[in-house]
N, C-alpha and C. Protein backbone atom coordinates (compact mmCIF):
# COMPACT_ATOMS: atom_id res chain seq x y z
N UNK A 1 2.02 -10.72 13.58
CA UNK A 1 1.99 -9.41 12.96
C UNK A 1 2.68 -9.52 11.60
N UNK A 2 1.94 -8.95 10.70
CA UNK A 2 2.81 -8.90 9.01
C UNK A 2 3.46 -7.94 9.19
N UNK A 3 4.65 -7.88 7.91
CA UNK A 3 4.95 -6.43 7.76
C UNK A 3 4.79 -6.78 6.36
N UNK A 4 5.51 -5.15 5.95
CA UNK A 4 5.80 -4.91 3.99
C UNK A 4 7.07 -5.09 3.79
N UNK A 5 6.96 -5.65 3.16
CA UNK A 5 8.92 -5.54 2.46
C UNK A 5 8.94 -5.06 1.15
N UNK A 6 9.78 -4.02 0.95
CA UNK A 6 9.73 -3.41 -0.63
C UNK A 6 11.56 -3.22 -1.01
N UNK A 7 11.43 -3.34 -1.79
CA UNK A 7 12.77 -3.45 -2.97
C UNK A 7 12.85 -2.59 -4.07
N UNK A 8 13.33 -2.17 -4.36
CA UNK A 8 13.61 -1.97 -6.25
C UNK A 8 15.23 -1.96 -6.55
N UNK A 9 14.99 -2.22 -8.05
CA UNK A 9 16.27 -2.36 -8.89
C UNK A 9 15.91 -1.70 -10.60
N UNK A 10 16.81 -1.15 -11.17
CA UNK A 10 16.53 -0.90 -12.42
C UNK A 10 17.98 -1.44 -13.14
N UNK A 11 17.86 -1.27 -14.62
CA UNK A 11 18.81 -1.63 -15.05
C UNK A 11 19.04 -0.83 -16.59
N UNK A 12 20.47 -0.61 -16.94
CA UNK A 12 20.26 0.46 -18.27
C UNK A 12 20.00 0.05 -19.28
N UNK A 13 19.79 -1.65 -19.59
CA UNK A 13 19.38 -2.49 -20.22
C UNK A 13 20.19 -2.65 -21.22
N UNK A 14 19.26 -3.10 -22.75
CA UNK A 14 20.91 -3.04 -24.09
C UNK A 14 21.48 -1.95 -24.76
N UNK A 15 20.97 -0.97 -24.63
CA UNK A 15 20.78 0.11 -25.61
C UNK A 15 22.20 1.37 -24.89
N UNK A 16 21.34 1.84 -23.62
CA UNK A 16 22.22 3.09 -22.84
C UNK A 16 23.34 2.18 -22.33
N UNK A 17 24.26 3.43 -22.21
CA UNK A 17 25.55 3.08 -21.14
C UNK A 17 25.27 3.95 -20.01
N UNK A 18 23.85 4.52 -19.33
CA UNK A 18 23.76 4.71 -18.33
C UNK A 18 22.27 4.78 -18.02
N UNK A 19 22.00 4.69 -16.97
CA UNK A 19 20.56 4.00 -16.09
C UNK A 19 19.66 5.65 -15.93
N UNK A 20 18.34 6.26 -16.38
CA UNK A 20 18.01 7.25 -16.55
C UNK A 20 16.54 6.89 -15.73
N UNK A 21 16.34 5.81 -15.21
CA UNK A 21 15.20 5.27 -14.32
C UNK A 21 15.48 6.14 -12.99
N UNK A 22 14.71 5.78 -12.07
CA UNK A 22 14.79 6.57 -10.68
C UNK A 22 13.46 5.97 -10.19
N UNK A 23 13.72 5.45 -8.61
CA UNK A 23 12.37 4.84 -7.95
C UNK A 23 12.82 5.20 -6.57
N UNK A 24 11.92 5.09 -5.85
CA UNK A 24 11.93 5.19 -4.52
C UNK A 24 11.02 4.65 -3.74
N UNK A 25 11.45 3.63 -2.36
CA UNK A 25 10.62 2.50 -1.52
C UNK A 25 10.22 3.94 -0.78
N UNK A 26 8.95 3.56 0.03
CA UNK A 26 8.81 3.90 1.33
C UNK A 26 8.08 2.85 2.03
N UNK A 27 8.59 1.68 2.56
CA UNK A 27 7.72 0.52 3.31
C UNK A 27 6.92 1.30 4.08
N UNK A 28 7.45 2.08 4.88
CA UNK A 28 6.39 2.67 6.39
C UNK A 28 5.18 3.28 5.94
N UNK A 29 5.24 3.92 4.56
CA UNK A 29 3.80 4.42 4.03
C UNK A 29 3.39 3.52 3.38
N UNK A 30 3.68 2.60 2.36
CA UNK A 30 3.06 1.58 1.85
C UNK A 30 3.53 1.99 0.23
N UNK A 31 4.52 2.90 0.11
CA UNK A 31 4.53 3.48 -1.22
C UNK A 31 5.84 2.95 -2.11
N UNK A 32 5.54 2.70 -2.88
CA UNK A 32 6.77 2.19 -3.81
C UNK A 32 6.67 2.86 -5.51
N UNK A 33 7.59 3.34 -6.29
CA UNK A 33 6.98 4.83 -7.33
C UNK A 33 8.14 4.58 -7.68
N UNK A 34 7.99 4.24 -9.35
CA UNK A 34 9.39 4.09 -10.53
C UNK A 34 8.81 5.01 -11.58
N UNK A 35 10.12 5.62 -11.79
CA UNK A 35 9.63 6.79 -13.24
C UNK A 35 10.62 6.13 -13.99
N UNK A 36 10.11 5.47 -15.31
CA UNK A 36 11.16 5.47 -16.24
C UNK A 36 11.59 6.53 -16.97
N UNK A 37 12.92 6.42 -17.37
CA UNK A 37 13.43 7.41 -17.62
C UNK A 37 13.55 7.52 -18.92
N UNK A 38 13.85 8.62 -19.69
CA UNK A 38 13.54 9.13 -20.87
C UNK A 38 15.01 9.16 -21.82
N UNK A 39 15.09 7.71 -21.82
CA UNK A 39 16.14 7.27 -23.07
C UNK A 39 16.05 8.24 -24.29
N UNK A 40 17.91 8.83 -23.80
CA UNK A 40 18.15 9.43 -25.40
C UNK A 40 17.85 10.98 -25.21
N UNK A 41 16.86 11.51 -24.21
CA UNK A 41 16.57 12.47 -24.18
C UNK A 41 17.93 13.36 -23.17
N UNK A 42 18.37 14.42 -23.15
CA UNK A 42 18.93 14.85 -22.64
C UNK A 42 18.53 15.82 -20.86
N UNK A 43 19.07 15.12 -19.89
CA UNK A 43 18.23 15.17 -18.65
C UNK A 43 17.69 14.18 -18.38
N UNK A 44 16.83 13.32 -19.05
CA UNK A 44 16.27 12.11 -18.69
C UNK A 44 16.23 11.70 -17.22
N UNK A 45 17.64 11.34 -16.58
CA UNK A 45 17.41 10.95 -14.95
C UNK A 45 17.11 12.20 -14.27
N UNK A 46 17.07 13.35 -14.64
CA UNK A 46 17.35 14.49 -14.22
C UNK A 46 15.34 14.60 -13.56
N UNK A 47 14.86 14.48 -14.97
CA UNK A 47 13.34 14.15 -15.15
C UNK A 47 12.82 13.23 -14.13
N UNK A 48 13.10 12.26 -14.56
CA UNK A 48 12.70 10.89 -13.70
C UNK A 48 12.71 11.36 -12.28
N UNK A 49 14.58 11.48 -11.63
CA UNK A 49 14.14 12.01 -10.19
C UNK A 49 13.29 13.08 -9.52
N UNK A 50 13.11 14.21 -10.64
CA UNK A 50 11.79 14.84 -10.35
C UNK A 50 11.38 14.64 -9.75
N UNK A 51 10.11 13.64 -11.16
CA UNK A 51 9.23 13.39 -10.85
C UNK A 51 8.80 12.51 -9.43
N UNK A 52 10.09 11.66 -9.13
CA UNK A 52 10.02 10.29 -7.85
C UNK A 52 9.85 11.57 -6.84
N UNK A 53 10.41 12.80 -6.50
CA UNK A 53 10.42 13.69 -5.87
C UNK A 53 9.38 14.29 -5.37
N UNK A 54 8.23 14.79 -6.40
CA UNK A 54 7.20 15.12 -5.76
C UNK A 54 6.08 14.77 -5.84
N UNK A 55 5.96 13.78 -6.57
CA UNK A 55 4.98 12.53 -6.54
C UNK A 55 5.10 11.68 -5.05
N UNK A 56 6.16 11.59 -4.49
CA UNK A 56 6.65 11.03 -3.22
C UNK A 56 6.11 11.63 -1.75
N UNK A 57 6.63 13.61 -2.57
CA UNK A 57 6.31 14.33 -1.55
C UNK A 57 4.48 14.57 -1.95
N UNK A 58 3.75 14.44 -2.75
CA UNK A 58 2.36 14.87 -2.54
C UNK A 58 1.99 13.66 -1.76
N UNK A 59 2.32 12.30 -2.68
CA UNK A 59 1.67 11.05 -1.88
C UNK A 59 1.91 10.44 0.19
N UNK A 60 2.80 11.64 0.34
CA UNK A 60 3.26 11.51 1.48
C UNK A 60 2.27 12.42 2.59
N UNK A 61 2.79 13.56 1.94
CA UNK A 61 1.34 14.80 2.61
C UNK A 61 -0.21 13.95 2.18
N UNK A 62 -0.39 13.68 1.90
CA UNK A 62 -2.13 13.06 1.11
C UNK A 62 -2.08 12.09 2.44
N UNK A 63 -1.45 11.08 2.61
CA UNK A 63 -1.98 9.73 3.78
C UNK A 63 -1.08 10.39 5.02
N UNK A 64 -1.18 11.64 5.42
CA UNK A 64 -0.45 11.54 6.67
C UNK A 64 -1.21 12.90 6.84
N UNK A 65 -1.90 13.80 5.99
CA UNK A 65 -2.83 14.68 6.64
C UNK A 65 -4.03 14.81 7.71
């Protein structure tokens, strides 16, 4: 029997002194979803987790309806 193995990592790279990315695994659905985040902009991770939010929650309702 296979399985999935999923991971993520981000990093704030050279520029920020803080990380404005946001991702989220779900092995059991098959879903893995990174929003980069919006360097410089004010909110930026604020954005990003949003979006991981309900992009997560539609793609979740969609394969389990």
């Amino acid at each position: 029997m296979s399985s999935l193995r999923m991971a993520g990592k981000t990093d704030t790279g050279m520029v920020r002194d803080h990380n404005e990315d946001c991702f989220h695994v779900v092995p059991e659905s098959g879903i893995a979803i990174l929003a980069d985040g919006m360097g410089g902009h004010l909110a930026g991770e604020v954005a990003s987790a949003m979006a991981i939010d309900q992009v997560t929650h539609h793609l979740i309702n969609a394969f389990t309806a």
